[in-house]
Each structure stands twice: as structure tokens, then as C-alpha cells.
PDB file of N, CA and C in Angstrom:
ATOM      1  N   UNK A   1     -17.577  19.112  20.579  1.00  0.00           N
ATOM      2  CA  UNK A   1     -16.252  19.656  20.355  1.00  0.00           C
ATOM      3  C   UNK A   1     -15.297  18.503  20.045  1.00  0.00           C
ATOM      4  N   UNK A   2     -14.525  18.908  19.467  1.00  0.00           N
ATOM      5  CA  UNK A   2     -13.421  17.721  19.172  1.00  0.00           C
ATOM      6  C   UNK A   2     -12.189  18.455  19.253  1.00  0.00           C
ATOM      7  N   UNK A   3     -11.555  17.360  19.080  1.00  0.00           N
ATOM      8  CA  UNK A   3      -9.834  17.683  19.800  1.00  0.00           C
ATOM      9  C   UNK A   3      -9.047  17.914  18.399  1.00  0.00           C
ATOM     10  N   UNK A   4      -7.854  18.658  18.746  1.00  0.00           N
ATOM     11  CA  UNK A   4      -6.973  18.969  17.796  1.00  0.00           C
ATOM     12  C   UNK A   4      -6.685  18.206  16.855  1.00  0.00           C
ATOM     13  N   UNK A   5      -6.316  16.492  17.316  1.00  0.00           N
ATOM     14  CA  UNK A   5      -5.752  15.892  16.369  1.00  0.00           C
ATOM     15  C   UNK A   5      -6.390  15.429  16.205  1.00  0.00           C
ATOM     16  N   UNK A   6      -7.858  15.317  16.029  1.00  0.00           N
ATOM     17  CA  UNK A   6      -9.065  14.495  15.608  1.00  0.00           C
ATOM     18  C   UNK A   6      -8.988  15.767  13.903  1.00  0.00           C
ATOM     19  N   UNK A   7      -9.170  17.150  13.922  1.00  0.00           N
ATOM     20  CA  UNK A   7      -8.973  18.119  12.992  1.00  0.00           C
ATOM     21  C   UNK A   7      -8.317  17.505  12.282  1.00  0.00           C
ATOM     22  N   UNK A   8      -6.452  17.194  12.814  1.00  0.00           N
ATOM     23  CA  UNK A   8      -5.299  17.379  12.359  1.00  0.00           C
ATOM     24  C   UNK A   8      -5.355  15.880  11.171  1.00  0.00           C
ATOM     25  N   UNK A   9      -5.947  14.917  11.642  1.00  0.00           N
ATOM     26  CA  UNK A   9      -5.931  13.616  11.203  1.00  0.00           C
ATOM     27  C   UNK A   9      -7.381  13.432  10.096  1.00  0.00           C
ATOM     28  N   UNK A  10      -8.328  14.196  10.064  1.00  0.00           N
ATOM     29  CA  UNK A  10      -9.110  14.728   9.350  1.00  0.00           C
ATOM     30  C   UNK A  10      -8.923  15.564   8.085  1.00  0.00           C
ATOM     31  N   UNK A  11      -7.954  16.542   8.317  1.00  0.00           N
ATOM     32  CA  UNK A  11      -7.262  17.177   7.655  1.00  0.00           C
ATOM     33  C   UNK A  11      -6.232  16.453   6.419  1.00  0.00           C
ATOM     34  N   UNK A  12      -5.712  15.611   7.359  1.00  0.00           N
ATOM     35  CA  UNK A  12      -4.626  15.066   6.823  1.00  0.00           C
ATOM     36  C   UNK A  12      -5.408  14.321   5.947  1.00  0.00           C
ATOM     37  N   UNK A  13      -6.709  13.237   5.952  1.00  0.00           N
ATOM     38  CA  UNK A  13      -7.323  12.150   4.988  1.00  0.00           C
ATOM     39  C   UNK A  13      -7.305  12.900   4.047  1.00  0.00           C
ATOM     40  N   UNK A  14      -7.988  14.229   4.337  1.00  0.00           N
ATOM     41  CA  UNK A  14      -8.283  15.265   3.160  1.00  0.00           C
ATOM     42  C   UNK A  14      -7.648  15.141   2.157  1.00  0.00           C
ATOM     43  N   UNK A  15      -6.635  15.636   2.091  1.00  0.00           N
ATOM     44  CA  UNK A  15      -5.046  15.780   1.928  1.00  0.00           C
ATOM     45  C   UNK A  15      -4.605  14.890   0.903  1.00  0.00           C
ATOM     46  N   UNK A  16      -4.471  13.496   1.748  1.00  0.00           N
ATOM     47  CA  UNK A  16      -4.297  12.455   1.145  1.00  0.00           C
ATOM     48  C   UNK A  16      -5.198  12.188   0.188  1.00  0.00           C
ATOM     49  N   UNK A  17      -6.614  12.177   0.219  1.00  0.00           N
ATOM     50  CA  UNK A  17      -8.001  11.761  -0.743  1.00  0.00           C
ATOM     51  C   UNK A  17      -7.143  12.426  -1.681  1.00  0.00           C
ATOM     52  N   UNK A  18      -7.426  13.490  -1.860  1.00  0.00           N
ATOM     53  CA  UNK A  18      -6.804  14.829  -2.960  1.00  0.00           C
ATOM     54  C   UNK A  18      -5.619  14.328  -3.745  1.00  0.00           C
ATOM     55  N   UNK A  19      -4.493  14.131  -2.939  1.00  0.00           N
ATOM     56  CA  UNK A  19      -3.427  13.464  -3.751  1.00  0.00           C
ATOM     57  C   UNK A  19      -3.326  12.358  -4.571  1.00  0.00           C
ATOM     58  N   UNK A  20      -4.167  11.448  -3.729  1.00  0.00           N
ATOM     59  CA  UNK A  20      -4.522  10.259  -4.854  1.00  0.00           C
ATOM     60  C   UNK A  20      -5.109  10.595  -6.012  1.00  0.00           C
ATOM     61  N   UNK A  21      -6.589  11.807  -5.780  1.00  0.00           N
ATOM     62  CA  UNK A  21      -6.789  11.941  -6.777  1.00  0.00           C
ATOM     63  C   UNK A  21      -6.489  12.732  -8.048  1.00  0.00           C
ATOM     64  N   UNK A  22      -5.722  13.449  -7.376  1.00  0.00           N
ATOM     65  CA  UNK A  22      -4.760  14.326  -8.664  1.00  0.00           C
ATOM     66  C   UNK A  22      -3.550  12.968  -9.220  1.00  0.00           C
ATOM     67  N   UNK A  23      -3.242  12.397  -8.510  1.00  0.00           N
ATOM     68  CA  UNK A  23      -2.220  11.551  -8.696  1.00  0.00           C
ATOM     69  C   UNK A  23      -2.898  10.102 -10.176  1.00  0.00           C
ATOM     70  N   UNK A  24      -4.476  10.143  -9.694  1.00  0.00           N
ATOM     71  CA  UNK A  24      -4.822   9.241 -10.822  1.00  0.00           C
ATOM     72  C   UNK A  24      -5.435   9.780 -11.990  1.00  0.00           C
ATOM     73  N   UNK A  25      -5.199  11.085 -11.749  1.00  0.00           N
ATOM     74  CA  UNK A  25      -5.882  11.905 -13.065  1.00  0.00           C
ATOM     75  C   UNK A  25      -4.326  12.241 -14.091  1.00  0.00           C
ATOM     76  N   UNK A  26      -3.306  12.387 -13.606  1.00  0.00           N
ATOM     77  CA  UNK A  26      -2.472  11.872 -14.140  1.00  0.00           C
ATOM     78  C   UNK A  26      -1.494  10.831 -14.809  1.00  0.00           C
ATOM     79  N   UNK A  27      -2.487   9.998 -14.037  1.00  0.00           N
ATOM     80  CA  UNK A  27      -1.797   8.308 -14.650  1.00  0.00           C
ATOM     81  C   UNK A  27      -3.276   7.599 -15.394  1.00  0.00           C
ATOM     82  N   UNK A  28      -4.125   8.714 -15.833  1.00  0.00           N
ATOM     83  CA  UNK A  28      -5.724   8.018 -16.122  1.00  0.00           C
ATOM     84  C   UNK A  28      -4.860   7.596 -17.587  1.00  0.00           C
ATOM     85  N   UNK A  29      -4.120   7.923 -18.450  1.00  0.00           N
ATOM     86  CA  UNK A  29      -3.806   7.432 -19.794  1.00  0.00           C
ATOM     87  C   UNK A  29      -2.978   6.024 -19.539  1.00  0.00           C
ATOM     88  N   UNK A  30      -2.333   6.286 -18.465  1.00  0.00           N
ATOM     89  CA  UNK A  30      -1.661   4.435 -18.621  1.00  0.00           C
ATOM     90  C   UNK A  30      -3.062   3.827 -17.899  1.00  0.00           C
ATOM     91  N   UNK A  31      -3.518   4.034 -16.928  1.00  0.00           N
ATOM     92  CA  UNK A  31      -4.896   3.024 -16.397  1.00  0.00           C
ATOM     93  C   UNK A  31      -5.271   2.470 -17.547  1.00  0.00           C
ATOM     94  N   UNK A  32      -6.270   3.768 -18.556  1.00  0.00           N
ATOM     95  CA  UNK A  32      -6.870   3.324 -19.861  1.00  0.00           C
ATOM     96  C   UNK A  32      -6.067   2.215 -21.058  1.00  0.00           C
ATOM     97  N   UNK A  33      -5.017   2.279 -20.782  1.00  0.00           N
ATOM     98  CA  UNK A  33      -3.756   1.203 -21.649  1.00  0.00           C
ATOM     99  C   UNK A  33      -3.743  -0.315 -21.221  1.00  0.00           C
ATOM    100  N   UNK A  34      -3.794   0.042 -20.070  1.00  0.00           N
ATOM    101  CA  UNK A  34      -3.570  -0.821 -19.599  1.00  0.00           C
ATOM    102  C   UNK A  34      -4.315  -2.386 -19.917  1.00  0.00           C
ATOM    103  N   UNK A  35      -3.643  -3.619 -19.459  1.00  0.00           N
ATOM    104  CA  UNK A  35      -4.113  -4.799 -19.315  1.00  0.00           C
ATOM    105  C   UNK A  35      -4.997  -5.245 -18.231  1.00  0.00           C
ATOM    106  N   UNK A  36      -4.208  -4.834 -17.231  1.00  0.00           N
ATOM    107  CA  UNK A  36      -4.814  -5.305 -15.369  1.00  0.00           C
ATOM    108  C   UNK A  36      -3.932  -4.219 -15.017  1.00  0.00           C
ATOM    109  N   UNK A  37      -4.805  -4.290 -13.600  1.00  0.00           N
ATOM    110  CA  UNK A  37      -4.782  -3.656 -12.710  1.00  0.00           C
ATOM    111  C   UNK A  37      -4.543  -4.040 -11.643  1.00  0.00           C
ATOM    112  N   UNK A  38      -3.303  -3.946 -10.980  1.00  0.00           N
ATOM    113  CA  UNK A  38      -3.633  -4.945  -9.309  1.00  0.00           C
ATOM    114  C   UNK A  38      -3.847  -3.710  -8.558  1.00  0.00           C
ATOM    115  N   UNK A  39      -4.957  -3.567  -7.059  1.00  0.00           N
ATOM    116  CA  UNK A  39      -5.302  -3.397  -6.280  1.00  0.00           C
ATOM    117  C   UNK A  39      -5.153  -4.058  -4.736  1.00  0.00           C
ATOM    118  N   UNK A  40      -4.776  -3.331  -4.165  1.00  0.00           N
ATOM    119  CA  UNK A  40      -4.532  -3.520  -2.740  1.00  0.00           C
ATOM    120  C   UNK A  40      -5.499  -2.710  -2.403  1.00  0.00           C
ATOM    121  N   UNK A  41      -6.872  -2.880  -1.705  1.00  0.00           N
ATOM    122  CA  UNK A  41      -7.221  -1.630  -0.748  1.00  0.00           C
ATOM    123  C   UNK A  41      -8.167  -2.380  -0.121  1.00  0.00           C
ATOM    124  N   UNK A  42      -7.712  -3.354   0.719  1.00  0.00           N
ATOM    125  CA  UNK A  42      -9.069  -4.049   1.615  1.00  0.00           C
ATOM    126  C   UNK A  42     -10.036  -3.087   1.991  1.00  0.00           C
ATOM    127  N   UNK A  43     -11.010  -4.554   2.043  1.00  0.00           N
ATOM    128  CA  UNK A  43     -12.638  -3.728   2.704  1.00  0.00           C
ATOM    129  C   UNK A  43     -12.667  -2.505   1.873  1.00  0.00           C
ATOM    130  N   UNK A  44     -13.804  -1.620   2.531  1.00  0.00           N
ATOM    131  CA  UNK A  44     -14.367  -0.441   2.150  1.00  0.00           C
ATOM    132  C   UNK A  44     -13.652   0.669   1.816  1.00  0.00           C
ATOM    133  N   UNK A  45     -11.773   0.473   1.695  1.00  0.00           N
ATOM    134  CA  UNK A  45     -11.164   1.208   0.779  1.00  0.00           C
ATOM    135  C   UNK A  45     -11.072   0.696  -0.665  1.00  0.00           C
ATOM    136  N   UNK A  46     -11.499  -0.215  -0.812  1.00  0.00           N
ATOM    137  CA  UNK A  46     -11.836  -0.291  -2.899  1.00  0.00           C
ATOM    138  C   UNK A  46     -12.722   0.591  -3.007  1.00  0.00           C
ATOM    139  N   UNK A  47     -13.679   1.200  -2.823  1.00  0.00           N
ATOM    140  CA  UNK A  47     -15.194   2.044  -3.149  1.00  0.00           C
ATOM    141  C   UNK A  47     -14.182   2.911  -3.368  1.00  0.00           C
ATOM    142  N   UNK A  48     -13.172   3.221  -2.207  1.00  0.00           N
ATOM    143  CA  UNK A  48     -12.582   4.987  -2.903  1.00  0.00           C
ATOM    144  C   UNK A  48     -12.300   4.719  -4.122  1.00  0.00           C
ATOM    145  N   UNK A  49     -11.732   3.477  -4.954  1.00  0.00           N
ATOM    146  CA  UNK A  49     -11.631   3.370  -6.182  1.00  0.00           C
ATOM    147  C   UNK A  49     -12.545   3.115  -7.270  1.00  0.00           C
ATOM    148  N   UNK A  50     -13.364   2.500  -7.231  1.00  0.00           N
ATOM    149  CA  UNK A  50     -14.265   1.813  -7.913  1.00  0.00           C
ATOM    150  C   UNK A  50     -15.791   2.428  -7.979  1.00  0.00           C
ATOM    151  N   UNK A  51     -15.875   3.182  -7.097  1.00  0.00           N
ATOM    152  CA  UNK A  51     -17.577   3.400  -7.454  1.00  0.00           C
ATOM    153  C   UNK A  51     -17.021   4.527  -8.042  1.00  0.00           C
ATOM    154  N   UNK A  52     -18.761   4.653  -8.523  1.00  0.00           N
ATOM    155  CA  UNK A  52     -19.007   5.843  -9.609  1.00  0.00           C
ATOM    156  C   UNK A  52     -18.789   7.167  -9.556  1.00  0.00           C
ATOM    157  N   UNK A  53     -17.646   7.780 -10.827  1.00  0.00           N
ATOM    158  CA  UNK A  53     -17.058   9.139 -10.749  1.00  0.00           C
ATOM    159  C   UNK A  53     -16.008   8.868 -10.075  1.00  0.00           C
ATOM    160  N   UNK A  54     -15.344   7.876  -9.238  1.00  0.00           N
ATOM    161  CA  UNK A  54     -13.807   7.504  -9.292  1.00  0.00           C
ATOM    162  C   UNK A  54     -13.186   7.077  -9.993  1.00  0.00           C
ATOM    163  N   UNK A  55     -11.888   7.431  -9.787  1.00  0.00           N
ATOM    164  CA  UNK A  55     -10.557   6.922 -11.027  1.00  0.00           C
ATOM    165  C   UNK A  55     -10.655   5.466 -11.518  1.00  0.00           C
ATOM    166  N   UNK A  56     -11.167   4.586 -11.022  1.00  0.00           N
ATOM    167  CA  UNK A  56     -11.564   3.101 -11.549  1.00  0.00           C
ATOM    168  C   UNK A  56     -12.245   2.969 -11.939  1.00  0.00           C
ATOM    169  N   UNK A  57     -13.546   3.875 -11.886  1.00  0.00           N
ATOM    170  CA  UNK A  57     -14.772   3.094 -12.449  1.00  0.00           C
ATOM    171  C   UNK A  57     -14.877   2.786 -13.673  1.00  0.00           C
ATOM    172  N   UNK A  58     -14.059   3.166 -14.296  1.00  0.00           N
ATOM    173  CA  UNK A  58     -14.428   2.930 -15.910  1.00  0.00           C
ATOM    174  C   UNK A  58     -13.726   1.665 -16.522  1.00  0.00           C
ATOM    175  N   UNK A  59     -12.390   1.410 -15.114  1.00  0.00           N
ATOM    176  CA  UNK A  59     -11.436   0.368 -15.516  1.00  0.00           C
ATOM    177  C   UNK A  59     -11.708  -0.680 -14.477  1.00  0.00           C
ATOM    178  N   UNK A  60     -12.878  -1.022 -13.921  1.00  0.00           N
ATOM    179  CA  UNK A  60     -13.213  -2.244 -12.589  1.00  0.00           C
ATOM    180  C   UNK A  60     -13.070  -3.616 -13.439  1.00  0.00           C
ATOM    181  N   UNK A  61     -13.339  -3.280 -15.357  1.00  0.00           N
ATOM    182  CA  UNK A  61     -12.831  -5.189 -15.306  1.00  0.00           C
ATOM    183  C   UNK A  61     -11.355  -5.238 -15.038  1.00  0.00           C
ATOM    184  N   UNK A  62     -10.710  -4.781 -14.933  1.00  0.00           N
ATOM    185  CA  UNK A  62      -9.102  -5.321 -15.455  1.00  0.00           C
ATOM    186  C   UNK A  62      -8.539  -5.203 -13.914  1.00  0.00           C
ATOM    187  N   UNK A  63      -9.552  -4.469 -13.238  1.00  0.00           N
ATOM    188  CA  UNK A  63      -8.841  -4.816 -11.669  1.00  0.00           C
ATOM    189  C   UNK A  63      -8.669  -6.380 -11.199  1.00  0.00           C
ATOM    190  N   UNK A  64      -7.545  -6.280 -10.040  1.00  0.00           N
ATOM    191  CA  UNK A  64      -7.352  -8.086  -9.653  1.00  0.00           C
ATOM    192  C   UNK A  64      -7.271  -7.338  -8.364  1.00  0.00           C
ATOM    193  N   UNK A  65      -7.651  -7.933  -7.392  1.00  0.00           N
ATOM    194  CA  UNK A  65      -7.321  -7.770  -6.038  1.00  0.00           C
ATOM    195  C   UNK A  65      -6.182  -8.711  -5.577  1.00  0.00           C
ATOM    196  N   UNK A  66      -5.115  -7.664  -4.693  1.00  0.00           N
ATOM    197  CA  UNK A  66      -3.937  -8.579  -3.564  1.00  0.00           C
ATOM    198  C   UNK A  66      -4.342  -8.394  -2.789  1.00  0.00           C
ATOM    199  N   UNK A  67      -4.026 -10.087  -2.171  1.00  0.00           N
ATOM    200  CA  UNK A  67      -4.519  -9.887  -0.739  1.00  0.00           C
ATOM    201  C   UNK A  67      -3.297 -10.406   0.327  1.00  0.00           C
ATOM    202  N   UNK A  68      -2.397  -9.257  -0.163  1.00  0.00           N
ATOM    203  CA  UNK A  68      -0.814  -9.582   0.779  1.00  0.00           C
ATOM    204  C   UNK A  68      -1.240  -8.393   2.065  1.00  0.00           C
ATOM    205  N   UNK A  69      -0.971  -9.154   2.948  1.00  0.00           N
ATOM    206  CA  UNK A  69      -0.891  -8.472   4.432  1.00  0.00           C
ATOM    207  C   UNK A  69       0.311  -7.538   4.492  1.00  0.00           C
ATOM    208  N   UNK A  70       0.266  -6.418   4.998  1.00  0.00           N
ATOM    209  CA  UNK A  70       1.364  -5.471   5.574  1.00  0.00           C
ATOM    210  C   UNK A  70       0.998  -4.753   6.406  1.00  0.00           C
ATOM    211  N   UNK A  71       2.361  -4.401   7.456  1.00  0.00           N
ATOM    212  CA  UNK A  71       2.183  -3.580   8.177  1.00  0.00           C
ATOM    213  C   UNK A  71       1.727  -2.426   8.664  1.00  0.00           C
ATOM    214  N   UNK A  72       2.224  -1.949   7.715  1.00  0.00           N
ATOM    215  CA  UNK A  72       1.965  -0.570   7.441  1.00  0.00           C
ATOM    216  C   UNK A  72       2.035  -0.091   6.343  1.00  0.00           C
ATOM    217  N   UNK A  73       0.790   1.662   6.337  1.00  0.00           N
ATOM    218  CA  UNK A  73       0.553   1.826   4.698  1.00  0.00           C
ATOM    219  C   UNK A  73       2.174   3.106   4.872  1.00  0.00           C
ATOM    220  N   UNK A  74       3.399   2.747   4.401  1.00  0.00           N
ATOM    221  CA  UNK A  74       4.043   3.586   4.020  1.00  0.00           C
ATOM    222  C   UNK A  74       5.214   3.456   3.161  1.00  0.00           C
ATOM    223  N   UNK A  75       6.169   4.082   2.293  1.00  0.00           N
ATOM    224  CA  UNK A  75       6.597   3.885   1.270  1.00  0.00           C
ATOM    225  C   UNK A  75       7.439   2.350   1.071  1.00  0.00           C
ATOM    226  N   UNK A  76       7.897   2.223   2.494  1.00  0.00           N
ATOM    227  CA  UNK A  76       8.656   0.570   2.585  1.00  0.00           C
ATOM    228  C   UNK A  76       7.897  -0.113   2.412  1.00  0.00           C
ATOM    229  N   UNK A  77       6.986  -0.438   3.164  1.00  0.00           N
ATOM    230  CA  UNK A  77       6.034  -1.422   2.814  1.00  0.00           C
ATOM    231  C   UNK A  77       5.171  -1.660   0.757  1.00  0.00           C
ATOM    232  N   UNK A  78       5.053  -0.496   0.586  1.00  0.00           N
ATOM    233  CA  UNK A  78       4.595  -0.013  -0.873  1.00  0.00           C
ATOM    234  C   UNK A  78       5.706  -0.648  -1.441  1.00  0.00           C
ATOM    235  N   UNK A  79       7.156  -0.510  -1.544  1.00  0.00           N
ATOM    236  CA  UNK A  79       8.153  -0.916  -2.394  1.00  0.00           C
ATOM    237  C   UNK A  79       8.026  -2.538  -2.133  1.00  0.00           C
ATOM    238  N   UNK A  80       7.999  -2.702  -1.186  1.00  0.00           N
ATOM    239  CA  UNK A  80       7.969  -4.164  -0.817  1.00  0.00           C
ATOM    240  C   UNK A  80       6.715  -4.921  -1.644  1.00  0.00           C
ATOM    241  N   UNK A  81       5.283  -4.697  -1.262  1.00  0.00           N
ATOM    242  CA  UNK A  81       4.323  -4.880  -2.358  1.00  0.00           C
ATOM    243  C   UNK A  81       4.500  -4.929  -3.824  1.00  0.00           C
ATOM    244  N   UNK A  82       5.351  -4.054  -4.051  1.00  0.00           N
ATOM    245  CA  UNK A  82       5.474  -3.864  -5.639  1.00  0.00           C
ATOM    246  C   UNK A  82       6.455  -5.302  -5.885  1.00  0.00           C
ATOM    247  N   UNK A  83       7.779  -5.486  -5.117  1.00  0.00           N
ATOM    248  CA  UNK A  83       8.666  -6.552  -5.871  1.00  0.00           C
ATOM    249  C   UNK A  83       7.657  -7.781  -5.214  1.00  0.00           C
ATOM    250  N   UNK A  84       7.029  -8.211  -4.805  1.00  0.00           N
ATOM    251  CA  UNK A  84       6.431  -9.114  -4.839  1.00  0.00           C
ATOM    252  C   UNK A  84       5.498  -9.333  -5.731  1.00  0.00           C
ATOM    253  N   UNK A  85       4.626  -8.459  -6.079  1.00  0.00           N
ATOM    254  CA  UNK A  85       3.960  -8.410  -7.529  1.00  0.00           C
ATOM    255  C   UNK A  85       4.797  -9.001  -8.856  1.00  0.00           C
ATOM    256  N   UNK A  86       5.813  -7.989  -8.861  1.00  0.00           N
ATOM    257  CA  UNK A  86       7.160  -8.106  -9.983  1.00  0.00           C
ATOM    258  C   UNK A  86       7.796  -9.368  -9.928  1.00  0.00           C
ATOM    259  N   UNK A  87       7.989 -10.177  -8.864  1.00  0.00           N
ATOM    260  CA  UNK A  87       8.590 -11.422  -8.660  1.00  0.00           C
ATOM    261  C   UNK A  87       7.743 -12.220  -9.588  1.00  0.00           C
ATOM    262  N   UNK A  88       8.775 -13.112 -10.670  1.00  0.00           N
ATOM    263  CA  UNK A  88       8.533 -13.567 -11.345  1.00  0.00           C
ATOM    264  C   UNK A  88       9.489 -14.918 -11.331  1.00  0.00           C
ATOM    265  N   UNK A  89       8.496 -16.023 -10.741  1.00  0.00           N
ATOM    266  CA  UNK A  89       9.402 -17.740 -11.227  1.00  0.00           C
ATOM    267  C   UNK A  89       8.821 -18.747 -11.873  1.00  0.00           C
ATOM    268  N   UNK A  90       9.786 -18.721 -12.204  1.00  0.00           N
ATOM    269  CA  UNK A  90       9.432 -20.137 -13.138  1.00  0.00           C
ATOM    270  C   UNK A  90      10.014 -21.585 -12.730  1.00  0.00           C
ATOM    271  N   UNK A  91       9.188 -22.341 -12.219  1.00  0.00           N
ATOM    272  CA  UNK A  91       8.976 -23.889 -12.264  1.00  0.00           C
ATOM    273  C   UNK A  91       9.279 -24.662 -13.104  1.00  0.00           C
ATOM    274  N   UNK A  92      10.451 -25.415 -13.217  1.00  0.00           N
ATOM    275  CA  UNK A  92      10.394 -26.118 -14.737  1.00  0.00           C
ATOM    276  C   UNK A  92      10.643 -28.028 -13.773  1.00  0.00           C
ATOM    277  N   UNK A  93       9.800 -27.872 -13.714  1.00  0.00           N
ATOM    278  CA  UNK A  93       9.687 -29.636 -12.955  1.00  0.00           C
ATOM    279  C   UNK A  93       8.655 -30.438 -14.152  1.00  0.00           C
TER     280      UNK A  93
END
């Protein structure tokens, strides 16, 4: 037997799996455009992307892996990831 929020948190991955993947079946025409790809998904969350019959597999050369630490997976942290990506300097020494 298992407990409610063992369901509830089960439920919820569900959920989430699903959204991502409706979410990259809609952005599969910029993926395919694309140059690179940056990826965040330590360890054994790249496979949700990359193996076969997922939204990456067809685009695994142009992936780059980040390997910026955060707290937490939620939209602050996500915005935060992104302008650090976007941060752009230039050195002129």
C-alpha cells in the first residue's frame, strides 16, 4: 500500500512528463532550426531528453550541457539560468 502523497507526487511527475512533452512537440520546429542547444538536466534526467523517441534524439549533436548549480527547479531559478546563459562579455585586454 502506499500513501496519498506518494499517488499525489506520482501523479504530479505524470503531469509534468506530459507537459514537457506537449511543450517540445511544439517548439520541435525551432529545436530543428536551431544551432545549439543548451541543456540543464543532470544525471539520469538527460535520457528524458535524449534517448530514443524523445524530443532530442534527433537533435543530441547540437546539445551543450550547463553545469550551473541551483536551488531549486522553479520559475526563479529558470529565469535566473536563462540570463546567465544570455550574459554576454567581452574582454578587450
Amino acid at each position: 500500500m502506499s500513501s496519498v502523497g506518494s499517488q499525489m507526487r506520482r501523479e504530479n511527475e505524470r503531469l509534468l512528463e506530459q507537459h514537457i512533452m506537449d511543450f517540445m512537440d511544439e517548439a520541435s520546429q525551432h529545436i530543428a532550426e536551431s544551432e545549439v542547444i543548451f541543456l540543464h538536466a543532470p544525471g539520469i534526467n538527460k535520457t528524458f531528453f535524449t534517448t530514443e523517441s524523445r524530443p532530442l534524439y534527433d537533435s543530441r549533436q547540437k546539445i551543450r550541457s550547463l553545469m550551473f548549480g541551483n536551488k531549486k527547479a522553479n520559475a526563479t531559478e529558470a529565469s535566473e539560468l536563462v540570463k546567465r546563459i544570455c550574459d554576454t562579455r567581452i574582454n578587450l585586454t
